[in-house]
N, C-alpha and C. Protein backbone atom coordinates (compact mmCIF):
# COMPACT_ATOMS: atom_id res chain seq x y z
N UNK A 1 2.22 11.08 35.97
CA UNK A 1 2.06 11.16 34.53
C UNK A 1 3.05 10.18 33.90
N UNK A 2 2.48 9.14 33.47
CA UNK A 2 3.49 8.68 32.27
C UNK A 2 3.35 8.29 31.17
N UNK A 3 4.57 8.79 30.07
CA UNK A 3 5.07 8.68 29.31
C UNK A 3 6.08 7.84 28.46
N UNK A 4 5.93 7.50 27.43
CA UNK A 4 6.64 6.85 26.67
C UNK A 4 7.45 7.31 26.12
N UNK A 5 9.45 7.21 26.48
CA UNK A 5 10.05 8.07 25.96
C UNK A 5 10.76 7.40 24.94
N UNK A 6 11.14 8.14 23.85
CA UNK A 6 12.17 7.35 23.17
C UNK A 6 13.40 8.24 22.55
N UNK A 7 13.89 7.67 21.99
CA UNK A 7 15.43 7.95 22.16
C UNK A 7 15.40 8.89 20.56
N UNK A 8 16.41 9.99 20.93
CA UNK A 8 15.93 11.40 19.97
C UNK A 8 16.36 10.70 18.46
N UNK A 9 16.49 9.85 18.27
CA UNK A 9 16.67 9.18 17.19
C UNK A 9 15.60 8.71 16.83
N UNK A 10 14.96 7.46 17.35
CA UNK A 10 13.49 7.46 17.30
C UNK A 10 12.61 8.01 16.59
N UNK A 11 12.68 8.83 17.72
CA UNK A 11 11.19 10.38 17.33
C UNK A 11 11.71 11.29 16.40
N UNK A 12 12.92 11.71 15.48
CA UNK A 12 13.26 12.11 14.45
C UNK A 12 13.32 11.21 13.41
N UNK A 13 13.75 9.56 13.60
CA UNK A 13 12.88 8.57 12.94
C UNK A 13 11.19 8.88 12.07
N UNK A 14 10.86 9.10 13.36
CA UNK A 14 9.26 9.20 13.38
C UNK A 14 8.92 10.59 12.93
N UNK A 15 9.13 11.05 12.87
CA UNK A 15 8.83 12.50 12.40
C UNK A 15 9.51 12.94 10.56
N UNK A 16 10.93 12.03 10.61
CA UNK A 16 10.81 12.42 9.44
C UNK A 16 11.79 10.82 8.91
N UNK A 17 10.84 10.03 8.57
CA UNK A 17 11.06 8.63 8.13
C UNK A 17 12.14 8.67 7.53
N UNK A 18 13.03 9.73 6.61
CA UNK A 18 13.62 9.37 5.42
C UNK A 18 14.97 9.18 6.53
N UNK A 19 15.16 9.49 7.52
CA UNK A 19 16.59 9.38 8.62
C UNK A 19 16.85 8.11 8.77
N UNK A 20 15.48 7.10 8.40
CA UNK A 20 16.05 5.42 8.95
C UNK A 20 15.38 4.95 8.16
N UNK A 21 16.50 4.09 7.39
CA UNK A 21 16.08 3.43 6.46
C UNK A 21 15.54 1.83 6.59
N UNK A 22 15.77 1.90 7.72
CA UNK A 22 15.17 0.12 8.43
C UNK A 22 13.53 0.56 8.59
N UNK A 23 13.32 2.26 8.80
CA UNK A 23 12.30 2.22 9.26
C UNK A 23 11.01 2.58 7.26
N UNK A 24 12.00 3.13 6.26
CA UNK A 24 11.34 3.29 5.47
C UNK A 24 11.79 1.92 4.57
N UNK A 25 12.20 0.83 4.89
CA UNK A 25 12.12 -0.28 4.52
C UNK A 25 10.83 -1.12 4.82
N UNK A 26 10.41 -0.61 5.72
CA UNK A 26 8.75 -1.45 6.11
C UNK A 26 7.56 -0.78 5.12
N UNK A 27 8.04 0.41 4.96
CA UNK A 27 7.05 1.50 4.44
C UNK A 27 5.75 0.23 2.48
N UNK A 28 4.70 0.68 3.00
CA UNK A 28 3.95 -0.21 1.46
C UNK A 28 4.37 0.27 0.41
N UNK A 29 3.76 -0.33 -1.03
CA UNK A 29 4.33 0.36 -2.44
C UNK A 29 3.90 1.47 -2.31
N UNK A 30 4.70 2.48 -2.62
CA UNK A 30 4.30 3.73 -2.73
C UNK A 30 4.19 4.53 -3.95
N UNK A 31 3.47 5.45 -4.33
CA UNK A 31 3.55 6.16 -5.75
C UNK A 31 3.50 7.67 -5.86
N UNK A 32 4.41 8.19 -6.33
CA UNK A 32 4.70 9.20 -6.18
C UNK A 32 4.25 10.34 -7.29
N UNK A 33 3.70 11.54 -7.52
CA UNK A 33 3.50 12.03 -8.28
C UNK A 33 3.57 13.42 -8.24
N UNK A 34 4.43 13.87 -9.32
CA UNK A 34 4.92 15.70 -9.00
C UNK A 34 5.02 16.14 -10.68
N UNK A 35 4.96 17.02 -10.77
CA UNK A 35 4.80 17.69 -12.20
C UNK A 35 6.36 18.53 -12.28
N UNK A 36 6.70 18.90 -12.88
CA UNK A 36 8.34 19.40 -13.42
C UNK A 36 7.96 20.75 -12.90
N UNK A 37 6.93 21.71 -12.43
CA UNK A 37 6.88 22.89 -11.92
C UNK A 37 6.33 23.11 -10.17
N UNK A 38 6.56 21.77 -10.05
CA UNK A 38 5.93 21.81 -8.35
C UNK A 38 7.29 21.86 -7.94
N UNK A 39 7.13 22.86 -6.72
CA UNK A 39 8.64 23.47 -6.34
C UNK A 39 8.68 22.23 -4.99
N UNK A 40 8.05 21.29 -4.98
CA UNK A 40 8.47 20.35 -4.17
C UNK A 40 8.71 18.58 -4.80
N UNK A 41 9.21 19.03 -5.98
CA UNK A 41 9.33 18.19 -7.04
C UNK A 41 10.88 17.48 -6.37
N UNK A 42 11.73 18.21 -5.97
CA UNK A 42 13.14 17.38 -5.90
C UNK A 42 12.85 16.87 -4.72
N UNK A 43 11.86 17.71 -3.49
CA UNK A 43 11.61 16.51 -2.73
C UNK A 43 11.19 15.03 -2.67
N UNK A 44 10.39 15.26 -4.06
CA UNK A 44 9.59 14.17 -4.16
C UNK A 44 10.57 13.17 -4.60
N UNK A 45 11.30 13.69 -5.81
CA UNK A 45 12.23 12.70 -6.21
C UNK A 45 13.17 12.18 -5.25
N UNK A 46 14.11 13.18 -4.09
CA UNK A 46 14.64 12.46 -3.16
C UNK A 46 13.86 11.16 -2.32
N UNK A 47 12.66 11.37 -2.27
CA UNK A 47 11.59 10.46 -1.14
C UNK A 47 11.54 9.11 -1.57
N UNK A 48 11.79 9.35 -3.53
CA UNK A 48 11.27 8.39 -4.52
C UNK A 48 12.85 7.51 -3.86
N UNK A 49 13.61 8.19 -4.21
CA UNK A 49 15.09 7.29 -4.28
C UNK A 49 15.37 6.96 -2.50
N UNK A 50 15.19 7.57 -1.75
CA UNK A 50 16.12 6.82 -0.08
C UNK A 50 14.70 5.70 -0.16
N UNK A 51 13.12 5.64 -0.59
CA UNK A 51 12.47 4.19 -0.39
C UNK A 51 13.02 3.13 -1.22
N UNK A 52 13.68 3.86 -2.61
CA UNK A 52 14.43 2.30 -3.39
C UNK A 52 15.49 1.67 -2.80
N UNK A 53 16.17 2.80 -2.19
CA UNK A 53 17.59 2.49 -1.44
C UNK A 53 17.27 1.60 -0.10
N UNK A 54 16.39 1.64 0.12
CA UNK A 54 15.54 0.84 1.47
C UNK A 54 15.28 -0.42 0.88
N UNK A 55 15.26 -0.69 -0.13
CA UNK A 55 14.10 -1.61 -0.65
C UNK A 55 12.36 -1.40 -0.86
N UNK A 56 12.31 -0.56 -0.40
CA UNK A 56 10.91 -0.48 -0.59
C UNK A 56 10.12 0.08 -2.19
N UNK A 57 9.39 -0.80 -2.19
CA UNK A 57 8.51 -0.30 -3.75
C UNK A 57 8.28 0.74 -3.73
N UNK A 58 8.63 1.88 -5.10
CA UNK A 58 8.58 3.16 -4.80
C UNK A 58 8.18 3.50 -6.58
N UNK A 59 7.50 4.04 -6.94
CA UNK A 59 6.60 4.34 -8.35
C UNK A 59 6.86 6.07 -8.46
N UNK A 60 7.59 6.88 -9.22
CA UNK A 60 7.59 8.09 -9.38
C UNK A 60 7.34 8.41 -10.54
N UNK A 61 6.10 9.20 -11.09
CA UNK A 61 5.58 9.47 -11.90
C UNK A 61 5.41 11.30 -12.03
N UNK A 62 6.36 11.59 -13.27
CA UNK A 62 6.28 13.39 -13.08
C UNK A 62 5.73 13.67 -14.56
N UNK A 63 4.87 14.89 -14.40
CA UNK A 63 4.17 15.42 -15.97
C UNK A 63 4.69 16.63 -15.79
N UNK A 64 5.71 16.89 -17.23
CA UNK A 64 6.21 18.06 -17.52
C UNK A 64 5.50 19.29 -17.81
N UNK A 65 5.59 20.47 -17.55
CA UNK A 65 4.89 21.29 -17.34
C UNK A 65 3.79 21.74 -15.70
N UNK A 66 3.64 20.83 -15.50
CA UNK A 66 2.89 20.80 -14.37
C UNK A 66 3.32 20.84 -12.96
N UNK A 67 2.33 21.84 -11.87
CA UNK A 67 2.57 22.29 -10.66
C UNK A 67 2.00 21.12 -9.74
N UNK A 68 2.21 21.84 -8.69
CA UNK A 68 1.74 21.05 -7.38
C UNK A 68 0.39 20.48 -7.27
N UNK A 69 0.44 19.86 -6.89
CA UNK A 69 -1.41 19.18 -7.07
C UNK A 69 -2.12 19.66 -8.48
N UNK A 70 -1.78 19.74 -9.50
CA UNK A 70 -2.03 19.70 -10.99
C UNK A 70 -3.40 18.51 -11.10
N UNK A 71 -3.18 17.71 -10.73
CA UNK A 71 -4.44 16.99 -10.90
C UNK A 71 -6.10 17.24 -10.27
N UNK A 72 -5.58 18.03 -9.08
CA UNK A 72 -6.79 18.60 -7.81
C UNK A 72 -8.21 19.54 -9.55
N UNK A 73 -7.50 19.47 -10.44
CA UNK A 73 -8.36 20.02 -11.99
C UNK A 73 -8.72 19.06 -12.79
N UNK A 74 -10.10 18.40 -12.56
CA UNK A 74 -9.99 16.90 -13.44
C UNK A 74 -10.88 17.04 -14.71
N UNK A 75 -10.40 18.55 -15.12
CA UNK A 75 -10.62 18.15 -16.70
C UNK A 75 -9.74 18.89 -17.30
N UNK A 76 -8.52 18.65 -16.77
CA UNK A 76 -7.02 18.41 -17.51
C UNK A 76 -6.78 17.00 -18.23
N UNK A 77 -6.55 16.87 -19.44
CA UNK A 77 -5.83 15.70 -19.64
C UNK A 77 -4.74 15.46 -18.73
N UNK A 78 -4.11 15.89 -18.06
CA UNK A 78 -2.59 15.46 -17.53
C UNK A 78 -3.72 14.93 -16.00
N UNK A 79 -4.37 15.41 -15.63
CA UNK A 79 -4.98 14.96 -14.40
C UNK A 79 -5.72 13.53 -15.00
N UNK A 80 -6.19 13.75 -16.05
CA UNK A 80 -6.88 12.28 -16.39
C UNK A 80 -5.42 11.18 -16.01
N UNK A 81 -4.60 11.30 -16.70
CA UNK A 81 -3.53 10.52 -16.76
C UNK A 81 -3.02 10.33 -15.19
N UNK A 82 -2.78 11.09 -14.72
CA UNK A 82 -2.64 10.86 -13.65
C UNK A 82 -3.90 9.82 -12.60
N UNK A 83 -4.92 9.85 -12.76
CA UNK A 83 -5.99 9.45 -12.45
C UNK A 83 -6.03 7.50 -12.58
N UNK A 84 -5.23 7.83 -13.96
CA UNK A 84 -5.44 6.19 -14.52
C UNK A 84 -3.77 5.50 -14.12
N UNK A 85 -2.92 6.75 -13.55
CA UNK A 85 -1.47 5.91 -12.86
C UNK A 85 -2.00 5.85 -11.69
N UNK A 86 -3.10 6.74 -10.97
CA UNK A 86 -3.21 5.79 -9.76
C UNK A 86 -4.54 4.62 -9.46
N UNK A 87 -4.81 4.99 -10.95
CA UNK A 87 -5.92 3.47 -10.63
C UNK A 87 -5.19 2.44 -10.30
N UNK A 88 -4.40 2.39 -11.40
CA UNK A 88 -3.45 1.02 -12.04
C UNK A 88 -2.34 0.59 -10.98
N UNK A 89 -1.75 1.79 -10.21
CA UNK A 89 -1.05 1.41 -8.96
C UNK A 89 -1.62 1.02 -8.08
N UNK A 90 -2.98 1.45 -7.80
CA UNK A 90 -3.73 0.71 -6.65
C UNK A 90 -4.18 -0.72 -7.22
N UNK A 91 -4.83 -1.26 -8.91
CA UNK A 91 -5.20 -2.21 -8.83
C UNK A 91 -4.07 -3.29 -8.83
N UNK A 92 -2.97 -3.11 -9.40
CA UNK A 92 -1.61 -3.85 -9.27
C UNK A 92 -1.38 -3.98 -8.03
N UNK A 93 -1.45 -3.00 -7.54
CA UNK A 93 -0.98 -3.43 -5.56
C UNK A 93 -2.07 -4.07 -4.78
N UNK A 94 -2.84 -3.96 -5.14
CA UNK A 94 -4.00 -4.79 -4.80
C UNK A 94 -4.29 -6.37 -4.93
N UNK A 95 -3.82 -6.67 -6.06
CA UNK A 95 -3.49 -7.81 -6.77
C UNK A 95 -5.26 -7.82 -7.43
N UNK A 96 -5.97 -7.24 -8.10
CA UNK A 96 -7.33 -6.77 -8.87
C UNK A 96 -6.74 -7.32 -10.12
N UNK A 97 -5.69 -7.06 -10.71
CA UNK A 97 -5.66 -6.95 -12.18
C UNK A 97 -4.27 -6.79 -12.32
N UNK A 98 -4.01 -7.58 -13.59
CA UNK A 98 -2.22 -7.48 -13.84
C UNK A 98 -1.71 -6.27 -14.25
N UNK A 99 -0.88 -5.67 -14.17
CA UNK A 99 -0.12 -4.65 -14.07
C UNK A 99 -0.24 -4.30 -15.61
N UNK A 100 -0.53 -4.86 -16.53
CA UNK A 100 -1.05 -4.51 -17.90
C UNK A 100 -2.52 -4.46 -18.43
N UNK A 101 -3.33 -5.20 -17.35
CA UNK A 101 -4.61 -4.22 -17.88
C UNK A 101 -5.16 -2.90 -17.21
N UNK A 102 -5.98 -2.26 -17.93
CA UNK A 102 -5.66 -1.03 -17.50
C UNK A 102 -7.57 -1.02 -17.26
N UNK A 103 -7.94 -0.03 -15.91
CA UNK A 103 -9.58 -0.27 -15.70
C UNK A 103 -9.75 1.57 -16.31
N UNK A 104 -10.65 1.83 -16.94
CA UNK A 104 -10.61 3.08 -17.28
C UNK A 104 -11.27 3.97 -16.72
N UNK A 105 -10.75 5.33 -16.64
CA UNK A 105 -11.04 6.40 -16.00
C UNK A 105 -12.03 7.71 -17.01
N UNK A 106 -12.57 7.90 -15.60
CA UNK A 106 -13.74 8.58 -16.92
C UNK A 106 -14.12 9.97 -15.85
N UNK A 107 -14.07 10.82 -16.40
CA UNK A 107 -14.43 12.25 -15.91
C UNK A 107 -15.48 12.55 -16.03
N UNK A 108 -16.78 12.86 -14.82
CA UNK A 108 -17.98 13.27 -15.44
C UNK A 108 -17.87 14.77 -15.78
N UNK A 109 -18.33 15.43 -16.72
CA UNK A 109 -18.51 16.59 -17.27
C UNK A 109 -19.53 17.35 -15.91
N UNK A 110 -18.98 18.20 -16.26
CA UNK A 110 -19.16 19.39 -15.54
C UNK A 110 -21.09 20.15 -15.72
């Protein structure tokens, strides 16, 4: 049987990226999104800050009032909004469209 071993640094590397920052320095733009009542909100914000501290592009976007997956409801206004920060992060990272035009988001009714 063999195996590929690596060194317990590594695979805690790998398991939880935020331990190496050479390794969340490679990481793509990322965008982050948590509402002020998602109880995994300071995670998010820590995740936001060790990828800046890396260098890596890191976008954190929080809507006050709002829980965990708040948007998974898309006929919330706050989910619309959310909808059109991740159009606009994908078409900016994409290179689609300059970071100031905006492609619009539209909810079909129910």
């Amino acid at each position: 049987m063999s195996a590929v071993r690596l060194s317990g640094i590594a695979t805690a590397a790998l398991v939880q990226p935020g331990l190496s920052p050479s390794l969340l320095a490679r990481f793509p733009p990322t965008l982050l999104i948590s509402g002020t009542r998602d109880p995994a909100m300071s995670s998010v914000i820590h995740s936001q800050q060790l990828l800046e501290r890396a260098g890596a592009p890191a976008e954190l976007h929080v809507w006050e009032g709002m829980w965990h997956s708040f948007f998974s409801d898309p006929e919330m206004p706050e989910s619309v909004e959310a909808y059109q920060t991740i159009v606009n992060f994908f078409l900016h990272h994409l290179g689609h469209r300059s970071a100031n035009t905006r492609a619009p988001v539209t909810v079909p009714s129910r």
